[in-house]
PDB file of N, CA and C in Angstrom:
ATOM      1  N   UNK A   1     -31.248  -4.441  13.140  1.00  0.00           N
ATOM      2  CA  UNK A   1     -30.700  -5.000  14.367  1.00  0.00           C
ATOM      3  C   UNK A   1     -30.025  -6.339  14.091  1.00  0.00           C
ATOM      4  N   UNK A   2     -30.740  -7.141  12.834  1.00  0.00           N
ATOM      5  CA  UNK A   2     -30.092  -8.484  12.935  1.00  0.00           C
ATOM      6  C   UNK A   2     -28.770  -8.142  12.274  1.00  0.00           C
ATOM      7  N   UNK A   3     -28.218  -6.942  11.677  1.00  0.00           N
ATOM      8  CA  UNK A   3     -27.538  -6.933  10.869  1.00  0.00           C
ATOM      9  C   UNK A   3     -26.057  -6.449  11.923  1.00  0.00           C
ATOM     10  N   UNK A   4     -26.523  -5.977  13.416  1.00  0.00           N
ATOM     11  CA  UNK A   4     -25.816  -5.710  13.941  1.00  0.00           C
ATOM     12  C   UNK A   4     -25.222  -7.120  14.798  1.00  0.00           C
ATOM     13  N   UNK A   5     -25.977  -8.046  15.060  1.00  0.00           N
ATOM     14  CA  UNK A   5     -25.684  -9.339  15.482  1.00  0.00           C
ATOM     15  C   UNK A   5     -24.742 -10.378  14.404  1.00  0.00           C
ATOM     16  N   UNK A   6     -25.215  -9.714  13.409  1.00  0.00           N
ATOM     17  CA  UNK A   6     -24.059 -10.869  12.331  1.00  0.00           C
ATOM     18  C   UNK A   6     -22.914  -9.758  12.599  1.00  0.00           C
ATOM     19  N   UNK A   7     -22.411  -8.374  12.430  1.00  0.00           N
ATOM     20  CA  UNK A   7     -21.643  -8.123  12.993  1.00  0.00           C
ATOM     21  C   UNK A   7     -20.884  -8.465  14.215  1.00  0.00           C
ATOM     22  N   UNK A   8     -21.862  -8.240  15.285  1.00  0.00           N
ATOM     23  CA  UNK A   8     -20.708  -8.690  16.231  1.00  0.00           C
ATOM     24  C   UNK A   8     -19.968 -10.165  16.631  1.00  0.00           C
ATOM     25  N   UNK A   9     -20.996 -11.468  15.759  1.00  0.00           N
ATOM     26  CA  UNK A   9     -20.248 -12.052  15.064  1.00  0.00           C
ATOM     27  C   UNK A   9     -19.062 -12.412  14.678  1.00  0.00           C
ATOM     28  N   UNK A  10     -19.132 -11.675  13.862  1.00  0.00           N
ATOM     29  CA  UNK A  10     -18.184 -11.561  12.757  1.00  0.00           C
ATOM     30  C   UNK A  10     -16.741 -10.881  13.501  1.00  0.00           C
ATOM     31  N   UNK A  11     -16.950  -9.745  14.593  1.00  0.00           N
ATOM     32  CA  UNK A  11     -15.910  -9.331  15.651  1.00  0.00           C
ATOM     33  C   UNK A  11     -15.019 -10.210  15.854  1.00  0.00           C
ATOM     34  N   UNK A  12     -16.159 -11.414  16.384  1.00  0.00           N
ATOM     35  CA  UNK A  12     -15.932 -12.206  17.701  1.00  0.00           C
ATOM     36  C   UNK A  12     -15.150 -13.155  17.201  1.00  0.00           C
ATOM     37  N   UNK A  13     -15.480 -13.763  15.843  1.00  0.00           N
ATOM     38  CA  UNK A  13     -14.182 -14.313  15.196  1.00  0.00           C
ATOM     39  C   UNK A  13     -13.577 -13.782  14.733  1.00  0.00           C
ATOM     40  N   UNK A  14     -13.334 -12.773  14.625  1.00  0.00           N
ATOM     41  CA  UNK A  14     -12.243 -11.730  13.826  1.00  0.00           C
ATOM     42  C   UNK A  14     -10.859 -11.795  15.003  1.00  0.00           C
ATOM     43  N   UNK A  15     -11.471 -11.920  16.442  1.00  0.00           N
ATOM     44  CA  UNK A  15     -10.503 -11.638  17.507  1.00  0.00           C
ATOM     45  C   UNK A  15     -10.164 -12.929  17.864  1.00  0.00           C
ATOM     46  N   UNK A  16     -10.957 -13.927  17.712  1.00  0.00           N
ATOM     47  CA  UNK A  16     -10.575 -15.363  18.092  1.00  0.00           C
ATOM     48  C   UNK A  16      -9.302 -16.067  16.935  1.00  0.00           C
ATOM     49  N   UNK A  17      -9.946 -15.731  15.840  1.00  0.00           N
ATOM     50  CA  UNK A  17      -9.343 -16.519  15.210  1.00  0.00           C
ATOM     51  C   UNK A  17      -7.912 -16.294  15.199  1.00  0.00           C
ATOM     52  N   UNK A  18      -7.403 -15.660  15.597  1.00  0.00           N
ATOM     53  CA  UNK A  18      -5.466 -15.467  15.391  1.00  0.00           C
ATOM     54  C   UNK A  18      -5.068 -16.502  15.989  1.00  0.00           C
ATOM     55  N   UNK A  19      -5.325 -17.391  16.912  1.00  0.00           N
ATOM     56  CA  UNK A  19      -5.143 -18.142  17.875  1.00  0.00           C
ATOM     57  C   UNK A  19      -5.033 -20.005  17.016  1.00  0.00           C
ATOM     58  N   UNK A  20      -5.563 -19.578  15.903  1.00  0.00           N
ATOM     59  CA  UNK A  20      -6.160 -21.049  15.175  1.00  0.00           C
ATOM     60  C   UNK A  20      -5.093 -20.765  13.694  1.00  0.00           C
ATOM     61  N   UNK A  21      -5.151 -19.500  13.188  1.00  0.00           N
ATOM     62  CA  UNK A  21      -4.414 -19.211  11.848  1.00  0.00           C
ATOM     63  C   UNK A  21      -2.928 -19.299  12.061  1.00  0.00           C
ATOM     64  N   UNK A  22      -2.878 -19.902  10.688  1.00  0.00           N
ATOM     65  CA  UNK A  22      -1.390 -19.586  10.472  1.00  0.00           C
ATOM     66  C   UNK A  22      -0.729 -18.244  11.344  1.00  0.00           C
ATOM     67  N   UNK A  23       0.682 -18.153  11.197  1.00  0.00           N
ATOM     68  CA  UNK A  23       1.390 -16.713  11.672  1.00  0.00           C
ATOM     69  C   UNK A  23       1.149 -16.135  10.624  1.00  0.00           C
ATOM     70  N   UNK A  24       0.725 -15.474   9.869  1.00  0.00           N
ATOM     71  CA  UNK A  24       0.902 -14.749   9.322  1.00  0.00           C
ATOM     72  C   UNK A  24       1.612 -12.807   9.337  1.00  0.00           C
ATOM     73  N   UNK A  25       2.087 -12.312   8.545  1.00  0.00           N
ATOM     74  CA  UNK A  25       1.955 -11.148   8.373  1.00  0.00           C
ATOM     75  C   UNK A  25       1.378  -9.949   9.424  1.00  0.00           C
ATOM     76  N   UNK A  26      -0.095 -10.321   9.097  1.00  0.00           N
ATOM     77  CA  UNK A  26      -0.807  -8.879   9.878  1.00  0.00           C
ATOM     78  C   UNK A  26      -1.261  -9.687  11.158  1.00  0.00           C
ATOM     79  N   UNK A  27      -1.547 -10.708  11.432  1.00  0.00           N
ATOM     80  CA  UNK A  27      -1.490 -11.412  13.056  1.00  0.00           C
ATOM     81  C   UNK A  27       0.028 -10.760  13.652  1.00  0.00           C
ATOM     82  N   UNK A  28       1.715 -11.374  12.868  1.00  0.00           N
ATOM     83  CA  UNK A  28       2.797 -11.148  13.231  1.00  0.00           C
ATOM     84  C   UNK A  28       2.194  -9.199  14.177  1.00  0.00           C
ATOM     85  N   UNK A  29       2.123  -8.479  13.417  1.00  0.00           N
ATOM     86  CA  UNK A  29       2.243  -7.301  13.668  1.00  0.00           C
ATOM     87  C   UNK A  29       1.128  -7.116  14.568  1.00  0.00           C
ATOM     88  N   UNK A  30      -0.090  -7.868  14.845  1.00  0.00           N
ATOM     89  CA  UNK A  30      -0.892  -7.413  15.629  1.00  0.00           C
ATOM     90  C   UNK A  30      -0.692  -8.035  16.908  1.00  0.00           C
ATOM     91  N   UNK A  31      -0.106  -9.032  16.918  1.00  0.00           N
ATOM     92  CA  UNK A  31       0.563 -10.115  18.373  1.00  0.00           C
ATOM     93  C   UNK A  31       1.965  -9.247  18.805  1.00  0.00           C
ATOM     94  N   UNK A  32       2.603  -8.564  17.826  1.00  0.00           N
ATOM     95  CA  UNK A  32       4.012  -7.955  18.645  1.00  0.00           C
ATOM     96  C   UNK A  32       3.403  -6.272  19.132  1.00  0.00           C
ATOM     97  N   UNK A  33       2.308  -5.454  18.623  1.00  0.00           N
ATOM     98  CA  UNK A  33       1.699  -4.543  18.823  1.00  0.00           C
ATOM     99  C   UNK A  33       0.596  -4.799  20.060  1.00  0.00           C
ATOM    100  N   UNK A  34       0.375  -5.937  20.027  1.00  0.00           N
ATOM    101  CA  UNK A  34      -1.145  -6.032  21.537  1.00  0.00           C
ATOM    102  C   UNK A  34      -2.340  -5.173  20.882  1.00  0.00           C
ATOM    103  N   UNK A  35      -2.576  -5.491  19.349  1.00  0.00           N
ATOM    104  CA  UNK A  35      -3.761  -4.960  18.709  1.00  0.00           C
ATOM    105  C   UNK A  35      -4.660  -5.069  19.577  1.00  0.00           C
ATOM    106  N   UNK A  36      -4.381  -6.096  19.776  1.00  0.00           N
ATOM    107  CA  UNK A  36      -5.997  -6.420  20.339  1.00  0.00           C
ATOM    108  C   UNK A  36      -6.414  -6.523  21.422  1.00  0.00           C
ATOM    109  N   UNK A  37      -5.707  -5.730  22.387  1.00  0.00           N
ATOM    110  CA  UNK A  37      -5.830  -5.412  23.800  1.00  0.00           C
ATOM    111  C   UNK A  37      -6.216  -3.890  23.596  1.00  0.00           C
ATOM    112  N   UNK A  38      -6.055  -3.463  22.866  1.00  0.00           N
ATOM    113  CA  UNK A  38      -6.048  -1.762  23.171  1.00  0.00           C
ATOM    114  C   UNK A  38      -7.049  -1.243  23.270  1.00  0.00           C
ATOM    115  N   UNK A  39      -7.908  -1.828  22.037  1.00  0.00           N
ATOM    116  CA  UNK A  39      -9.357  -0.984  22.393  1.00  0.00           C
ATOM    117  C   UNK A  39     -10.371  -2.023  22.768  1.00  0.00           C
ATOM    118  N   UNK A  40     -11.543  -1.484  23.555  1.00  0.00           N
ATOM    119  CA  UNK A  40     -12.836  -2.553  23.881  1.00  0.00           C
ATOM    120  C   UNK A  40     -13.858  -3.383  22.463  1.00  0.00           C
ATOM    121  N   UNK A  41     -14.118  -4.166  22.538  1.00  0.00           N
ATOM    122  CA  UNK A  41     -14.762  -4.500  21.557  1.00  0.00           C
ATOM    123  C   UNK A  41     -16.071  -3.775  20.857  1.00  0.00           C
ATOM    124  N   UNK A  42     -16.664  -3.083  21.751  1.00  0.00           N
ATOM    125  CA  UNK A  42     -17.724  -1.849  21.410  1.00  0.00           C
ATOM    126  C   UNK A  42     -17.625  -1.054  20.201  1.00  0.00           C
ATOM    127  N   UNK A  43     -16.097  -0.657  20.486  1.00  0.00           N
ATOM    128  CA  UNK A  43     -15.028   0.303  19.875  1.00  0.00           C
ATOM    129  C   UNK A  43     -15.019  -0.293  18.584  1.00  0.00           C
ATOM    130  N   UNK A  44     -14.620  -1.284  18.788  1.00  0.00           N
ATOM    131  CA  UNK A  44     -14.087  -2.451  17.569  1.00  0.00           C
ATOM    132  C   UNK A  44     -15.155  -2.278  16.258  1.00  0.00           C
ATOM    133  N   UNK A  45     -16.125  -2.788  17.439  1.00  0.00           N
ATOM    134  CA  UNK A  45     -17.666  -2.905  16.405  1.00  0.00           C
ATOM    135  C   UNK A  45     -18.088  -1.310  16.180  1.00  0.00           C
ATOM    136  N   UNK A  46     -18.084  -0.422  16.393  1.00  0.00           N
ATOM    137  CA  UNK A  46     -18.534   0.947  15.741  1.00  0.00           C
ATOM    138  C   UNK A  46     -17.530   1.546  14.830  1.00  0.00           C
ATOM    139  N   UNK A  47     -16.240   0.371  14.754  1.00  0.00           N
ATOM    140  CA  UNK A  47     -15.082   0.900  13.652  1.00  0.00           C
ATOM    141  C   UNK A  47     -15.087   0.299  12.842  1.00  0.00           C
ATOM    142  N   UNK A  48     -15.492  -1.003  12.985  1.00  0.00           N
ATOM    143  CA  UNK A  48     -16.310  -1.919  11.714  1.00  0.00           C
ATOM    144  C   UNK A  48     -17.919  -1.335  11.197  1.00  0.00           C
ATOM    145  N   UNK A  49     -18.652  -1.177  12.380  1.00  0.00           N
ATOM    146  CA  UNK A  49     -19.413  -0.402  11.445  1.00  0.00           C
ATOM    147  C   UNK A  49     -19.662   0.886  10.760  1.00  0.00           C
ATOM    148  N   UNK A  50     -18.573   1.513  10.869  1.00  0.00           N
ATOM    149  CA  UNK A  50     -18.451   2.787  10.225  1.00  0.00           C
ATOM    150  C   UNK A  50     -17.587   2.758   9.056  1.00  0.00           C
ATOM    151  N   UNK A  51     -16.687   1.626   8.719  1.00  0.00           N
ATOM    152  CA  UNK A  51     -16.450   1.220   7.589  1.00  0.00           C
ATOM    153  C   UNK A  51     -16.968   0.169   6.752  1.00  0.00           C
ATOM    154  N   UNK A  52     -17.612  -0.451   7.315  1.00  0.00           N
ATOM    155  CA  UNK A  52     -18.307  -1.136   6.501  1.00  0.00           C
ATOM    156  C   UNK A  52     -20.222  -1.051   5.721  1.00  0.00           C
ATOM    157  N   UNK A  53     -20.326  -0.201   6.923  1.00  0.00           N
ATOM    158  CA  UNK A  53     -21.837   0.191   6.380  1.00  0.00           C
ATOM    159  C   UNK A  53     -21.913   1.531   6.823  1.00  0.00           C
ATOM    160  N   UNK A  54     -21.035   2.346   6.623  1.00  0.00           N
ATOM    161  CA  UNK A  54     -20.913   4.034   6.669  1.00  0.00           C
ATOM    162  C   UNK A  54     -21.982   4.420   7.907  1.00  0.00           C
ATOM    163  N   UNK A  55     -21.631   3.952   9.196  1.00  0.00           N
ATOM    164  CA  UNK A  55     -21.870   4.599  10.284  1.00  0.00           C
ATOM    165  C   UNK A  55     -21.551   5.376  10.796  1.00  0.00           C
ATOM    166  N   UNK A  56     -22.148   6.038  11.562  1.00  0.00           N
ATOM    167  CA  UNK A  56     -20.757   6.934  12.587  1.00  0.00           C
ATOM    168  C   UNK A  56     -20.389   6.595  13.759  1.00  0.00           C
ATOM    169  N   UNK A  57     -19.210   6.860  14.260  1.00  0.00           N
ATOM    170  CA  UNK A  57     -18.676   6.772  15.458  1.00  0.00           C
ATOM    171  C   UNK A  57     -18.366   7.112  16.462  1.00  0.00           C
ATOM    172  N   UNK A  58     -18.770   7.157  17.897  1.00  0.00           N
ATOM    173  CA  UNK A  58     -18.661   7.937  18.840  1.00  0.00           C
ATOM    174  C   UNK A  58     -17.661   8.584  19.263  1.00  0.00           C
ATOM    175  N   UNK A  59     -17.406   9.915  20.079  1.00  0.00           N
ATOM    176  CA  UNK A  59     -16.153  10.738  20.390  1.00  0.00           C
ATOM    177  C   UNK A  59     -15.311   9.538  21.406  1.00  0.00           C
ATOM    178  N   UNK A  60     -15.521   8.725  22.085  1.00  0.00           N
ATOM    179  CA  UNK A  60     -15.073   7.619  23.215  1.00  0.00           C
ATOM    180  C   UNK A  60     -14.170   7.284  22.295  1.00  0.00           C
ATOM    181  N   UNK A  61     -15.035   6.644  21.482  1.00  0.00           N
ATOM    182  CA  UNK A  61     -14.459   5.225  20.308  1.00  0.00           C
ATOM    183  C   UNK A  61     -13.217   5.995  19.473  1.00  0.00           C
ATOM    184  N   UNK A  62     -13.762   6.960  18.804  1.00  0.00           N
ATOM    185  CA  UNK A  62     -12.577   7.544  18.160  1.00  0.00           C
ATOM    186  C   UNK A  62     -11.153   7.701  18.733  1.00  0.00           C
ATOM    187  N   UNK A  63     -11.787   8.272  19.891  1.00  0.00           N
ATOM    188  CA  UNK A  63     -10.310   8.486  20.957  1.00  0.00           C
ATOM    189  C   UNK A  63      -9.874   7.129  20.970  1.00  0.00           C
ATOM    190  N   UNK A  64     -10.442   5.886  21.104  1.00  0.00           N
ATOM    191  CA  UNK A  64      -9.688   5.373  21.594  1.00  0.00           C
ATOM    192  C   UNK A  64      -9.349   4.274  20.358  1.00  0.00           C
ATOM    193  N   UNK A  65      -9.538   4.589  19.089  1.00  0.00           N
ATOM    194  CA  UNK A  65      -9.143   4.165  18.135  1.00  0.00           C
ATOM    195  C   UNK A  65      -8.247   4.653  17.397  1.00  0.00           C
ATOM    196  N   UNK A  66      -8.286   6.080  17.554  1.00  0.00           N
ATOM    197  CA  UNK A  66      -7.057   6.876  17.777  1.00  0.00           C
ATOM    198  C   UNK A  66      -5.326   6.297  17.943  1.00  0.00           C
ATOM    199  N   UNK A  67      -5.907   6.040  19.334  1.00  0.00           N
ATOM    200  CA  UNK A  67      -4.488   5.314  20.111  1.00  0.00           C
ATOM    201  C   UNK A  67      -4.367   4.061  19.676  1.00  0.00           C
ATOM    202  N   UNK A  68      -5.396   3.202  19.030  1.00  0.00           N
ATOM    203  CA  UNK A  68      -5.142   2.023  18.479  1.00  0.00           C
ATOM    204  C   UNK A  68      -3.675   2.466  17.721  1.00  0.00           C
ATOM    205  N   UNK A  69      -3.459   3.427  16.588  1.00  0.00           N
ATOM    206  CA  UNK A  69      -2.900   3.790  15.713  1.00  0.00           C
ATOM    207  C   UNK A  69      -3.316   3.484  14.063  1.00  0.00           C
ATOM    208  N   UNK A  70      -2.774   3.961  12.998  1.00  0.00           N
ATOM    209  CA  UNK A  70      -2.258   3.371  12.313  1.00  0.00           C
ATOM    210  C   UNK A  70      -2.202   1.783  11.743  1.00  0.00           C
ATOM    211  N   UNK A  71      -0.980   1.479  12.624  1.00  0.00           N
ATOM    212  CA  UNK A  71      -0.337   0.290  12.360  1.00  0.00           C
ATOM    213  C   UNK A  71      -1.208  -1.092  12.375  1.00  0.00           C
ATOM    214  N   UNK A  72      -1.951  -0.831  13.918  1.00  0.00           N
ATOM    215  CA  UNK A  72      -2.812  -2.033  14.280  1.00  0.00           C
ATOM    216  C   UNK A  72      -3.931  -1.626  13.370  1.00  0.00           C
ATOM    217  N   UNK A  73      -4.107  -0.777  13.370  1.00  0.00           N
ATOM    218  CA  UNK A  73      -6.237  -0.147  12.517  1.00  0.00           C
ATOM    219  C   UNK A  73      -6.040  -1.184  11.165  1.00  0.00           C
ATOM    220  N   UNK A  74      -4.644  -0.641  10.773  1.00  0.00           N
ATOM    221  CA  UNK A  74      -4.358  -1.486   8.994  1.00  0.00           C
ATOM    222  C   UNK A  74      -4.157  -2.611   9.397  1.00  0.00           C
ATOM    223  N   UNK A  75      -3.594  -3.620  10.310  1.00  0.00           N
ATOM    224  CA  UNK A  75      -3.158  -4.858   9.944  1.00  0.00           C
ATOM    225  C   UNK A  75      -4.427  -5.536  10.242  1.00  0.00           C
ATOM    226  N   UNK A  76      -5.607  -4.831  11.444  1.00  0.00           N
ATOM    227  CA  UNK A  76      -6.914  -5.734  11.585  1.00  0.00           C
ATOM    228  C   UNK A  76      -8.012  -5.566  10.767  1.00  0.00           C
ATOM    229  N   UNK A  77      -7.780  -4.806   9.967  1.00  0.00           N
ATOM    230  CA  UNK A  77      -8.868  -4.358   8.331  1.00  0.00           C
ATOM    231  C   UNK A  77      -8.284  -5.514   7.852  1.00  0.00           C
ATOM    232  N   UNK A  78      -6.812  -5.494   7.341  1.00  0.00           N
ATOM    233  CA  UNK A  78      -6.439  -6.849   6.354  1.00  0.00           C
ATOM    234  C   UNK A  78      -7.026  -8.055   6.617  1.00  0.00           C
ATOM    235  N   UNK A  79      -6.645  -8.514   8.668  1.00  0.00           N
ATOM    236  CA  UNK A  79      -6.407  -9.569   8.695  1.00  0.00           C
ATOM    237  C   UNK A  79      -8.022  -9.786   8.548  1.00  0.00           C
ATOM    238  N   UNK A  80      -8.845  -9.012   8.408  1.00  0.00           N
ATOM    239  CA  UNK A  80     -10.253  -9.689   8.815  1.00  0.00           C
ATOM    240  C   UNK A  80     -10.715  -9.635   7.379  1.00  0.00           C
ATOM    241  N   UNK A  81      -9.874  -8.943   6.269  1.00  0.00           N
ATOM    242  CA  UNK A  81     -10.421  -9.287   5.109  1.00  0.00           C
ATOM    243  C   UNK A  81     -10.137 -10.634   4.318  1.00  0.00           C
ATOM    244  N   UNK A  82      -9.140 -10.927   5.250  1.00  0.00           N
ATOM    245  CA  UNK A  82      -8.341 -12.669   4.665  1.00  0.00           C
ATOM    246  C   UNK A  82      -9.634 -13.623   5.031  1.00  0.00           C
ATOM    247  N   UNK A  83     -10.284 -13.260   5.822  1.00  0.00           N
ATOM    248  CA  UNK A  83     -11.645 -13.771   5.962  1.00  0.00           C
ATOM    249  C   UNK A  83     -12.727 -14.612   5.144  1.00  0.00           C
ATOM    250  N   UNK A  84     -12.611 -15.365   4.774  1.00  0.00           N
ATOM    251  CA  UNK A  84     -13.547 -15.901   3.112  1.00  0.00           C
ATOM    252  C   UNK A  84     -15.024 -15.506   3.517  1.00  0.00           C
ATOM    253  N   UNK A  85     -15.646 -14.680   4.752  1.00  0.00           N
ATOM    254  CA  UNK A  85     -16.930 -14.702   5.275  1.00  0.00           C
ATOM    255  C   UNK A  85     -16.912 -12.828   3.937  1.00  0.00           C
ATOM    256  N   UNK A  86     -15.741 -12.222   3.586  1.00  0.00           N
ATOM    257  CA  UNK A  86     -15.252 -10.660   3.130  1.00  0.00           C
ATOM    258  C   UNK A  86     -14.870 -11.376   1.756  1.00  0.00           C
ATOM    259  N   UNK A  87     -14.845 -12.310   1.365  1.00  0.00           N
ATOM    260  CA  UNK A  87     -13.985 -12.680  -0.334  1.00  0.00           C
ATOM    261  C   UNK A  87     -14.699 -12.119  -1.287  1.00  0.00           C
ATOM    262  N   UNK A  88     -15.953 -11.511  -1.086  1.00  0.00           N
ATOM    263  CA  UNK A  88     -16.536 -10.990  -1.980  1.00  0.00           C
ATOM    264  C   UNK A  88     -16.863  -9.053  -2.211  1.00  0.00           C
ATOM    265  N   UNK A  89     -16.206  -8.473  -0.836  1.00  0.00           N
ATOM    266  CA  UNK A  89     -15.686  -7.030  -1.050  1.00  0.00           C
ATOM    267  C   UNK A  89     -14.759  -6.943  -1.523  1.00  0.00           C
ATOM    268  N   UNK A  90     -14.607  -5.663  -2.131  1.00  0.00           N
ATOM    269  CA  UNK A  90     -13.330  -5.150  -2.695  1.00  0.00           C
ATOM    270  C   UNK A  90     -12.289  -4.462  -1.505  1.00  0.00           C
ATOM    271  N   UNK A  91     -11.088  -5.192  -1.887  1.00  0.00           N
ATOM    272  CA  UNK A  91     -10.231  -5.392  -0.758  1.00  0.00           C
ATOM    273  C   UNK A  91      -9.528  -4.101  -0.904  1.00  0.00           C
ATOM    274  N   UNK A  92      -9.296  -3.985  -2.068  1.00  0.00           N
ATOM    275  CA  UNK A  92      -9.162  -1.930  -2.386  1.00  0.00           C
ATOM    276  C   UNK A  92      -9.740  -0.795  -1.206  1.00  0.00           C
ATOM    277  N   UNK A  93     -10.915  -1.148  -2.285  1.00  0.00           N
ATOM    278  CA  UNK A  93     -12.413  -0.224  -1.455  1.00  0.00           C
ATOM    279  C   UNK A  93     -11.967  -0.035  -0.345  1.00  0.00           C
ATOM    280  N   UNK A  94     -12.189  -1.571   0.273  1.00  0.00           N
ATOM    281  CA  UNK A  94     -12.272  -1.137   2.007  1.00  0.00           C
ATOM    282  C   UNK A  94     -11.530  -1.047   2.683  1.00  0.00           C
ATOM    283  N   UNK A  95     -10.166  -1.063   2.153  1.00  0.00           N
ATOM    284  CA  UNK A  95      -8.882  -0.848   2.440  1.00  0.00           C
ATOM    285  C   UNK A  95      -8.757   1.259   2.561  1.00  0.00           C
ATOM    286  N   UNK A  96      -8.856   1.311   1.801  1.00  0.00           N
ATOM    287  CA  UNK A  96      -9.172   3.011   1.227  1.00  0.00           C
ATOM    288  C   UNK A  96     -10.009   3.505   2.446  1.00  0.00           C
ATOM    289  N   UNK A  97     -11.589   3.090   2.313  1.00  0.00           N
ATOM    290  CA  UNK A  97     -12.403   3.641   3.221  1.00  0.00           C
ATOM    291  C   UNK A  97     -11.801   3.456   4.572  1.00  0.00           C
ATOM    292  N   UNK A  98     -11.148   2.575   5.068  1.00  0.00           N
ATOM    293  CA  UNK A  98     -10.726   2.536   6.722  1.00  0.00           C
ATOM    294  C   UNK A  98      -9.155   3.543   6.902  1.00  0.00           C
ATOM    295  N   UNK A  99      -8.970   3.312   5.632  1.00  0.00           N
ATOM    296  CA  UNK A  99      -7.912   4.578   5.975  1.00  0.00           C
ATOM    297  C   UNK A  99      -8.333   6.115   6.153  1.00  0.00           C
ATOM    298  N   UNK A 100      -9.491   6.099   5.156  1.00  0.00           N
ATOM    299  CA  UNK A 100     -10.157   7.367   5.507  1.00  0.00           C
ATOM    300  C   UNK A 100     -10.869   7.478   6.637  1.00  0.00           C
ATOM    301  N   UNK A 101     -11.140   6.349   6.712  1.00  0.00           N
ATOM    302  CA  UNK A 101     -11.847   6.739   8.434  1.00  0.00           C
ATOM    303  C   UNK A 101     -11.143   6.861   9.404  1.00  0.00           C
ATOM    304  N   UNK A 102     -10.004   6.322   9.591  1.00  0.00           N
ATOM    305  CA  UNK A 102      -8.606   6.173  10.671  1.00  0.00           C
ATOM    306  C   UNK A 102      -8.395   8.270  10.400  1.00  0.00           C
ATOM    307  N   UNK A 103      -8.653   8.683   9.293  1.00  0.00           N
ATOM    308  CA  UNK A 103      -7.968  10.374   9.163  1.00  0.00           C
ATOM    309  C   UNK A 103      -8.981  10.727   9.439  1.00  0.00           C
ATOM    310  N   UNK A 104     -10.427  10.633   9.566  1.00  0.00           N
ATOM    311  CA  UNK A 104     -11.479  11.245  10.065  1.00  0.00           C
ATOM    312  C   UNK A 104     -11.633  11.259  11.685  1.00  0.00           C
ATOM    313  N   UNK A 105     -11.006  10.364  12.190  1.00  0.00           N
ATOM    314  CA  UNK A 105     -10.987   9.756  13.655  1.00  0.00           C
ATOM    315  C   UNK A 105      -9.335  10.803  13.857  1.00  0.00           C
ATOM    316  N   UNK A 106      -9.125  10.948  13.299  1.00  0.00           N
ATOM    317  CA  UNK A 106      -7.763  11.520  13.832  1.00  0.00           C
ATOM    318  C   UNK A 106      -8.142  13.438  13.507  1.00  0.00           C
ATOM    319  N   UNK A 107      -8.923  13.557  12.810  1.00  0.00           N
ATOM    320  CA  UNK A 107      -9.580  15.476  12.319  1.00  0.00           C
ATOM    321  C   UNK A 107     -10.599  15.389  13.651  1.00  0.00           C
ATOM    322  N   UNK A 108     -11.122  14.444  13.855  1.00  0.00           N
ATOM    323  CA  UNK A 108     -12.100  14.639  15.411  1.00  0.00           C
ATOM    324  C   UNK A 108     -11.718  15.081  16.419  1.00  0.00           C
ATOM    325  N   UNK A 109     -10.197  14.229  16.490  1.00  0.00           N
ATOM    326  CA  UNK A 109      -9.536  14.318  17.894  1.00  0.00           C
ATOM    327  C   UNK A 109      -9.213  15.741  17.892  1.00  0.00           C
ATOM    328  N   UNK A 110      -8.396  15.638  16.473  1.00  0.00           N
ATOM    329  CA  UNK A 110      -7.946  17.151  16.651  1.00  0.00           C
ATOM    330  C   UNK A 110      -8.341  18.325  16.601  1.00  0.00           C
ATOM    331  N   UNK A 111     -10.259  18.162  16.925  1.00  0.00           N
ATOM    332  CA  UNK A 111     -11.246  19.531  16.488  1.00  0.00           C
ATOM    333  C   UNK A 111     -10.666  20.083  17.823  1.00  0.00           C
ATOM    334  N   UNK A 112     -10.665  21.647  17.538  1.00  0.00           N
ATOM    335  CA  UNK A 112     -11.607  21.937  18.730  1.00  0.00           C
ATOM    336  C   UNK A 112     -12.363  22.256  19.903  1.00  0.00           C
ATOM    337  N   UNK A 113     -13.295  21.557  19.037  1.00  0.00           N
ATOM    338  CA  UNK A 113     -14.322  21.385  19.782  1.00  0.00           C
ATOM    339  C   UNK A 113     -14.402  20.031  20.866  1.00  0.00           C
ATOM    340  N   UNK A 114     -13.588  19.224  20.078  1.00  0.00           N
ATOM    341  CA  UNK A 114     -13.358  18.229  21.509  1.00  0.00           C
ATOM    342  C   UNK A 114     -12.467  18.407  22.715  1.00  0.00           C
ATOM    343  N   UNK A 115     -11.323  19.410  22.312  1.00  0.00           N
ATOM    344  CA  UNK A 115     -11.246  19.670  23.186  1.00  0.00           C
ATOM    345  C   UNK A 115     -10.995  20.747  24.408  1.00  0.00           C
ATOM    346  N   UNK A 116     -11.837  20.880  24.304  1.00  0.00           N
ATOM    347  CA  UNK A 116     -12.518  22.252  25.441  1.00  0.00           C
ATOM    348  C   UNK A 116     -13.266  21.439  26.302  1.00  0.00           C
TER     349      UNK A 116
END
């Protein structure tokens, strides 16, 4: 449980901080996209924790991480790995794993079984 509190944490400046950082890059693309309006923070945190400590993620969340896309899913993995709290994961790795999870979230949508 405490491990879910340093997570959400870790969210909470993940979403604050664009406001204080440089322009950068993956802020640029997440401020002209409205990253960070799209999905609820719930969402946020069961997409961080399913890439970062191989959780799973609910049918809600997926859907609506789904529609995040792409574009925003990758630029808020980066921007939160620019993070020095992350300087010690492999920026590869978890770069890789959230892409695989962004195609696992996208084989869900498209079971199915979701939708019936």
């Amino acid at each position: 449980m405490g491990g879910l509190n340093v997570y959400f944490v870790l969210v909470v400046l993940f979403l604050s901080c664009g406001a204080v950082m440089a322009m950068k890059e993956n802020d640029r693309i997440i401020k002209e996209n409205n990253c960070e309006t799209i999905t609820g923070l719930p969402c946020v945190l069961e997409a961080f924790m399913s890439i970062f400590e191989t959780r799973s993620i609910s049918n809600k969340c997926c859907g609506e991480l789904v529609v995040l896309g792409k574009v925003c899913h990758s630029a808020l993995v980066k921007r939160t790995l620019e993070n020095p709290l992350f300087k010690d994961l492999s920026t590869t790795t978890i770069i890789a794993k959230s892409i695989q999870t962004l195609n696992n979230y996208l084989a869900l949508i498209d079971s199915p079984s979701l939708s019936t």
